[in-house]
C-alpha atoms as a PDB file:
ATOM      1  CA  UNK A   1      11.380 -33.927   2.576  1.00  0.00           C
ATOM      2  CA  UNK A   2       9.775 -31.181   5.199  1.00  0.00           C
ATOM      3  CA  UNK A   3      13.111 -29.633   5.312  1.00  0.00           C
ATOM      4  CA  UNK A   4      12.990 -29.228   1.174  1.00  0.00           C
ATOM      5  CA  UNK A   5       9.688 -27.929   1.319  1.00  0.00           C
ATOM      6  CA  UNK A   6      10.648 -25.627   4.638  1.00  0.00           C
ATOM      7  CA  UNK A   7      13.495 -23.889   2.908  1.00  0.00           C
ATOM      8  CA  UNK A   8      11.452 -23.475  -0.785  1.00  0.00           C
ATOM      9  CA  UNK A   9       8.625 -22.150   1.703  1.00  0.00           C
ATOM     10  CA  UNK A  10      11.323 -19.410   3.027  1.00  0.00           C
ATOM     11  CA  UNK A  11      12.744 -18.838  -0.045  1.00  0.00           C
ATOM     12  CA  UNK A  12       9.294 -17.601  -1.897  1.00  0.00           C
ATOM     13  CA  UNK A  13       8.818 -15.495   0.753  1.00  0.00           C
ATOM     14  CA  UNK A  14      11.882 -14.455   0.342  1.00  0.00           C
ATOM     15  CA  UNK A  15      11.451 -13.358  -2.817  1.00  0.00           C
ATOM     16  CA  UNK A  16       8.368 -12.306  -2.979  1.00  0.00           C
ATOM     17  CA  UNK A  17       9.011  -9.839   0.385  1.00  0.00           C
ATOM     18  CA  UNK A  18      12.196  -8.437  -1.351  1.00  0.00           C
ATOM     19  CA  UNK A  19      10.025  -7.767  -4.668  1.00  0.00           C
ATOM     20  CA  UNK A  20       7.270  -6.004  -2.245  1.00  0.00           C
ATOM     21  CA  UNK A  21       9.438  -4.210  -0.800  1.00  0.00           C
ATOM     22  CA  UNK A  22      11.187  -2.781  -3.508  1.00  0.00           C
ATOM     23  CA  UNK A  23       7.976  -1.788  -4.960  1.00  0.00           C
ATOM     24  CA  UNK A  24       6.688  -0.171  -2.110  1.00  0.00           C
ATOM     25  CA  UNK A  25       9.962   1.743  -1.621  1.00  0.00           C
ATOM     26  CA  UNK A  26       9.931   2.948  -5.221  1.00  0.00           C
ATOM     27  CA  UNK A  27       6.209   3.796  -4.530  1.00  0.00           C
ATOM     28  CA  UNK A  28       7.350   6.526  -1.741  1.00  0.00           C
ATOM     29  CA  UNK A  29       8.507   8.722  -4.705  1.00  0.00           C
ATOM     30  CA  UNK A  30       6.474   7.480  -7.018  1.00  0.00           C
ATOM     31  CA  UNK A  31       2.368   7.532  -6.487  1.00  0.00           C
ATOM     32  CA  UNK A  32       1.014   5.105  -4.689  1.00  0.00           C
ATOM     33  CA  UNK A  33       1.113   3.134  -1.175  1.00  0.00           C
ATOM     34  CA  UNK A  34       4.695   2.992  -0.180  1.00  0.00           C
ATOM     35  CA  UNK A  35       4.793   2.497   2.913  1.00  0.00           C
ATOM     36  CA  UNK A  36       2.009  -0.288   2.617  1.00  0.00           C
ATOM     37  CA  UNK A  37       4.119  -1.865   0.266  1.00  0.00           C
ATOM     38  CA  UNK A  38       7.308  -1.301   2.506  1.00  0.00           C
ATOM     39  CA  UNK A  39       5.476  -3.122   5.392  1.00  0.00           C
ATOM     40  CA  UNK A  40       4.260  -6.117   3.472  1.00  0.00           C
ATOM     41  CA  UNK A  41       7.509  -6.619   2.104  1.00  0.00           C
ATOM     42  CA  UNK A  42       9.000  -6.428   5.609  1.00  0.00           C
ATOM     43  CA  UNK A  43       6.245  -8.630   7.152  1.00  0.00           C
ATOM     44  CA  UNK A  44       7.037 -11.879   4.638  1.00  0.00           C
ATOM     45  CA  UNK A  45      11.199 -10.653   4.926  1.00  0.00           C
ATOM     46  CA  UNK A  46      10.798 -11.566   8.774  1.00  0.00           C
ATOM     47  CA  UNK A  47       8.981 -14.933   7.908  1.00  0.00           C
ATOM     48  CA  UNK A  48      11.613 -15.913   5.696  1.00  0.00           C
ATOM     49  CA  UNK A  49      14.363 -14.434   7.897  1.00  0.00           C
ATOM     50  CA  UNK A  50      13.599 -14.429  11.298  1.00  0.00           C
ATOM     51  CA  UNK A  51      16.586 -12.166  12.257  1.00  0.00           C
ATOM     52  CA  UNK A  52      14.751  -9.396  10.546  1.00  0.00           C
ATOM     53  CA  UNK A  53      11.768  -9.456  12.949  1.00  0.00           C
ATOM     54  CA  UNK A  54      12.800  -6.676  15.196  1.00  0.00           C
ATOM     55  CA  UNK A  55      12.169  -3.879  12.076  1.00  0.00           C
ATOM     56  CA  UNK A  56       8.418  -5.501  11.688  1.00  0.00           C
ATOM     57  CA  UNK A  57       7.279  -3.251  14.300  1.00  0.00           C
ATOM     58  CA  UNK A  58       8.074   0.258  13.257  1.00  0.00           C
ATOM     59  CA  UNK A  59       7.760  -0.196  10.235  1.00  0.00           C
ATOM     60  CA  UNK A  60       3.861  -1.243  11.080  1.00  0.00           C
ATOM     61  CA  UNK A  61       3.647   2.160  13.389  1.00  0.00           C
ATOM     62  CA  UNK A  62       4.683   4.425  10.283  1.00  0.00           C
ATOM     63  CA  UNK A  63       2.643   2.653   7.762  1.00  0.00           C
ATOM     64  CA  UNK A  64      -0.767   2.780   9.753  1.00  0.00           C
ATOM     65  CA  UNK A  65       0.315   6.599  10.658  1.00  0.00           C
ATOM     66  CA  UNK A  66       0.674   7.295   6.591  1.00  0.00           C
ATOM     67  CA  UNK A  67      -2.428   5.821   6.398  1.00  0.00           C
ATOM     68  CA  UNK A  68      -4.515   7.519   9.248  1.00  0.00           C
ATOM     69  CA  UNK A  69      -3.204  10.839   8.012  1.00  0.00           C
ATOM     70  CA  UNK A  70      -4.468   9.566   4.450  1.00  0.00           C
ATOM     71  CA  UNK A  71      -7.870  10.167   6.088  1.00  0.00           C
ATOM     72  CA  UNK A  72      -7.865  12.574   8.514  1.00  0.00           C
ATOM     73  CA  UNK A  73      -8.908  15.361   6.662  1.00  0.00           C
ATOM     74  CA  UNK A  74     -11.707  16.120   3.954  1.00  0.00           C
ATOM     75  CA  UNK A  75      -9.486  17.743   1.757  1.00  0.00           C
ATOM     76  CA  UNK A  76      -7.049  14.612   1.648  1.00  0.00           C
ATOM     77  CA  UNK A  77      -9.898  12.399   0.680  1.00  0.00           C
ATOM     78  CA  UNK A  78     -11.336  14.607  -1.923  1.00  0.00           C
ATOM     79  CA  UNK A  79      -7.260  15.139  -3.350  1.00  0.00           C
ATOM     80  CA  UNK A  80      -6.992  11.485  -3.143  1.00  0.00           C
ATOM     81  CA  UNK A  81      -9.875  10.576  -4.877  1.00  0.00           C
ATOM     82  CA  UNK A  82      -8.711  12.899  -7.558  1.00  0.00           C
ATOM     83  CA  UNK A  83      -5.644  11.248  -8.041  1.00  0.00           C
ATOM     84  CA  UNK A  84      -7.661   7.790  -8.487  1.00  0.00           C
ATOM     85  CA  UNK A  85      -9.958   9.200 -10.851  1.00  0.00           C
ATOM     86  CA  UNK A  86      -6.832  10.996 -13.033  1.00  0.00           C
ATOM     87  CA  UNK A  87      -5.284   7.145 -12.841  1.00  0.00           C
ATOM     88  CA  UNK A  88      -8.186   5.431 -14.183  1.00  0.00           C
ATOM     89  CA  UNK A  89      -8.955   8.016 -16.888  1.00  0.00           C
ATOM     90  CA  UNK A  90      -4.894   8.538 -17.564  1.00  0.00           C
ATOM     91  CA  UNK A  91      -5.149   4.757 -17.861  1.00  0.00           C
ATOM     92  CA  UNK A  92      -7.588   4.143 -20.853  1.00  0.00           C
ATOM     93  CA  UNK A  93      -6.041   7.061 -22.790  1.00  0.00           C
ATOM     94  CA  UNK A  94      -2.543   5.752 -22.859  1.00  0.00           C
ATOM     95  CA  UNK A  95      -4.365   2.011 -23.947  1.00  0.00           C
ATOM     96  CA  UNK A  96      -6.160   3.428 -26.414  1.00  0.00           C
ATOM     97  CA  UNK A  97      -4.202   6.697 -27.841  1.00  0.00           C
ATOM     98  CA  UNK A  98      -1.517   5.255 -29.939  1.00  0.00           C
ATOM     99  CA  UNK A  99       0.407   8.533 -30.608  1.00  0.00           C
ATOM    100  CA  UNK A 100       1.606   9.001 -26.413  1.00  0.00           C
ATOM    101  CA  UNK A 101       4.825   7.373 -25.427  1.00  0.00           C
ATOM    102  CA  UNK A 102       4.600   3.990 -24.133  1.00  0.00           C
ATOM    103  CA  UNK A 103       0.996   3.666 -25.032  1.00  0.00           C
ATOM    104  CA  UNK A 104      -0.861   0.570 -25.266  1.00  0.00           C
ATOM    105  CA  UNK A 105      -2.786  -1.866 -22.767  1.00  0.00           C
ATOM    106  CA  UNK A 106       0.413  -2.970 -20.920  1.00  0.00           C
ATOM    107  CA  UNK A 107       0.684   0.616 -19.721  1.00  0.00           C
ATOM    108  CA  UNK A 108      -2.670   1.504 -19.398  1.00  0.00           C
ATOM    109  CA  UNK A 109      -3.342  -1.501 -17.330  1.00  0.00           C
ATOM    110  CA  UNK A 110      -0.823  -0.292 -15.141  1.00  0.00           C
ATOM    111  CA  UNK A 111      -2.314   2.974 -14.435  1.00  0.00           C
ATOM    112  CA  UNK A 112      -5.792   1.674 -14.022  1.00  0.00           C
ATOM    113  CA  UNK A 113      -4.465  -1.120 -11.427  1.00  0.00           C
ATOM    114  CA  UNK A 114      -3.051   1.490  -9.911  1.00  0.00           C
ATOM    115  CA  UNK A 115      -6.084   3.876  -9.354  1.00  0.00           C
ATOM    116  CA  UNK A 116      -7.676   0.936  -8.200  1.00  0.00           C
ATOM    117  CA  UNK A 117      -4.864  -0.309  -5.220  1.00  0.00           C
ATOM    118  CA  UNK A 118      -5.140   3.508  -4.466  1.00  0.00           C
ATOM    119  CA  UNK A 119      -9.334   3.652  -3.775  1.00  0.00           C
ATOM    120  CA  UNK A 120      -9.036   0.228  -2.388  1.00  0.00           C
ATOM    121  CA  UNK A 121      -6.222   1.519   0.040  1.00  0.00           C
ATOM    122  CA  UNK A 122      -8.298   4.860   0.775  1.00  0.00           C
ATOM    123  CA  UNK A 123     -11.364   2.475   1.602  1.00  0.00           C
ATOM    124  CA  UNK A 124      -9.613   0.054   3.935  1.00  0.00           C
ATOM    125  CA  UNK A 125      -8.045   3.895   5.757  1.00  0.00           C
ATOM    126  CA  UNK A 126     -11.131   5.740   6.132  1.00  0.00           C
ATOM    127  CA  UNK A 127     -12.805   1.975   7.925  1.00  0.00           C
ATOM    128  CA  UNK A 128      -9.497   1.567  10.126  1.00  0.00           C
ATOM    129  CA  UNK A 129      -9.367   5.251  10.917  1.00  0.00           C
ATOM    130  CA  UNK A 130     -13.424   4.876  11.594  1.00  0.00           C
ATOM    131  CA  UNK A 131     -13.047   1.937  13.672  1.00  0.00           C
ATOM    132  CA  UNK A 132     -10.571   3.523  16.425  1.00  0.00           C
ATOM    133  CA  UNK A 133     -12.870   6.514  16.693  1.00  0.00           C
ATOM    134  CA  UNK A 134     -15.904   4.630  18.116  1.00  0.00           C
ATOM    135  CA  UNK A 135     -13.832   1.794  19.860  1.00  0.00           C
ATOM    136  CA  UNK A 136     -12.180   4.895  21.440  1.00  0.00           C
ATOM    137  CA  UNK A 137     -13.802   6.679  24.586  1.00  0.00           C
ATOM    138  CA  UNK A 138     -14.665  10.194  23.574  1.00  0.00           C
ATOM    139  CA  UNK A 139     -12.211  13.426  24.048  1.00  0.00           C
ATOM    140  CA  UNK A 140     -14.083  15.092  26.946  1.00  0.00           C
ATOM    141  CA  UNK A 141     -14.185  11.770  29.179  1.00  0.00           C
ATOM    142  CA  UNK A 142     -10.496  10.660  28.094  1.00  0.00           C
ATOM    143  CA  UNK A 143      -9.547  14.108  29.888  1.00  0.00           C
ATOM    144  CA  UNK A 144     -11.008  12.933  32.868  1.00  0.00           C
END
């Protein structure tokens, strides 16, 4: 019985890795947090498969890079939030303007789940990114 319950175990995260994953690598044309994605994905893949354990690692370094550089600048922020806020509104005028393609709430939704992930993700950057600063010893005694 534990092997049954093992292998459905391994096979939802299977599946469930492979669908985050090919999210997240449709997301690195597309807007939104691809490489996030990409690493999630990868993280449950391993679980499931252990042979795929070795990619886990830089896959993590480029992900947490995309999102330091999210942050690292004023000007990203401020175009980031941008995009959030031109999700959300984008959002509730395709669910509520019949005459544009696609509309209704099933689209709309999208976009507005969207805008969220993306302030959510730009939230959890800017308190990693924040974090390593003051764990970090300053510039001028690092030099030392």
């Amino acid at each position: 019985m534990a092997r049954g319950v093992e292998s459905i175990r391994r096979t939802a995260l299977g599946v469930l890795g492979a669908v985050l994953l090919l999210i997240g690598v449709a997301l690195l044309v597309l807007p939104g947090p691809g490489l996030l994605l990409v690493f999630a994905g990868v993280v449950l893949l391993a679980r499931a498969v252990p042979a795929l354990d070795r990619f886990v690692a830089p896959v993590r370094v480029r992900a947490m890079r995309a999102a330091e550089e999210s942050v690292a600048s004023g000007w990203r922020i401020a175009g980031s939030v941008l995009v959030g806020l031109f999700l959300l509104a984008a959002g509730v005028v395709w669910a509520l303007v019949p005459e544009l393609p696609y509309s209704g709430w099933a689209t709309g939704a999208s976009l507005i789940i969207s805008g969220i992930v993306l302030f959510a993700l730009l939230v959890w950057s800017h308190r990693r990114v924040r974090a390593a600063r003051r764990g970090s010893p300053p510039e001028s005694e690092a030099a030392r």
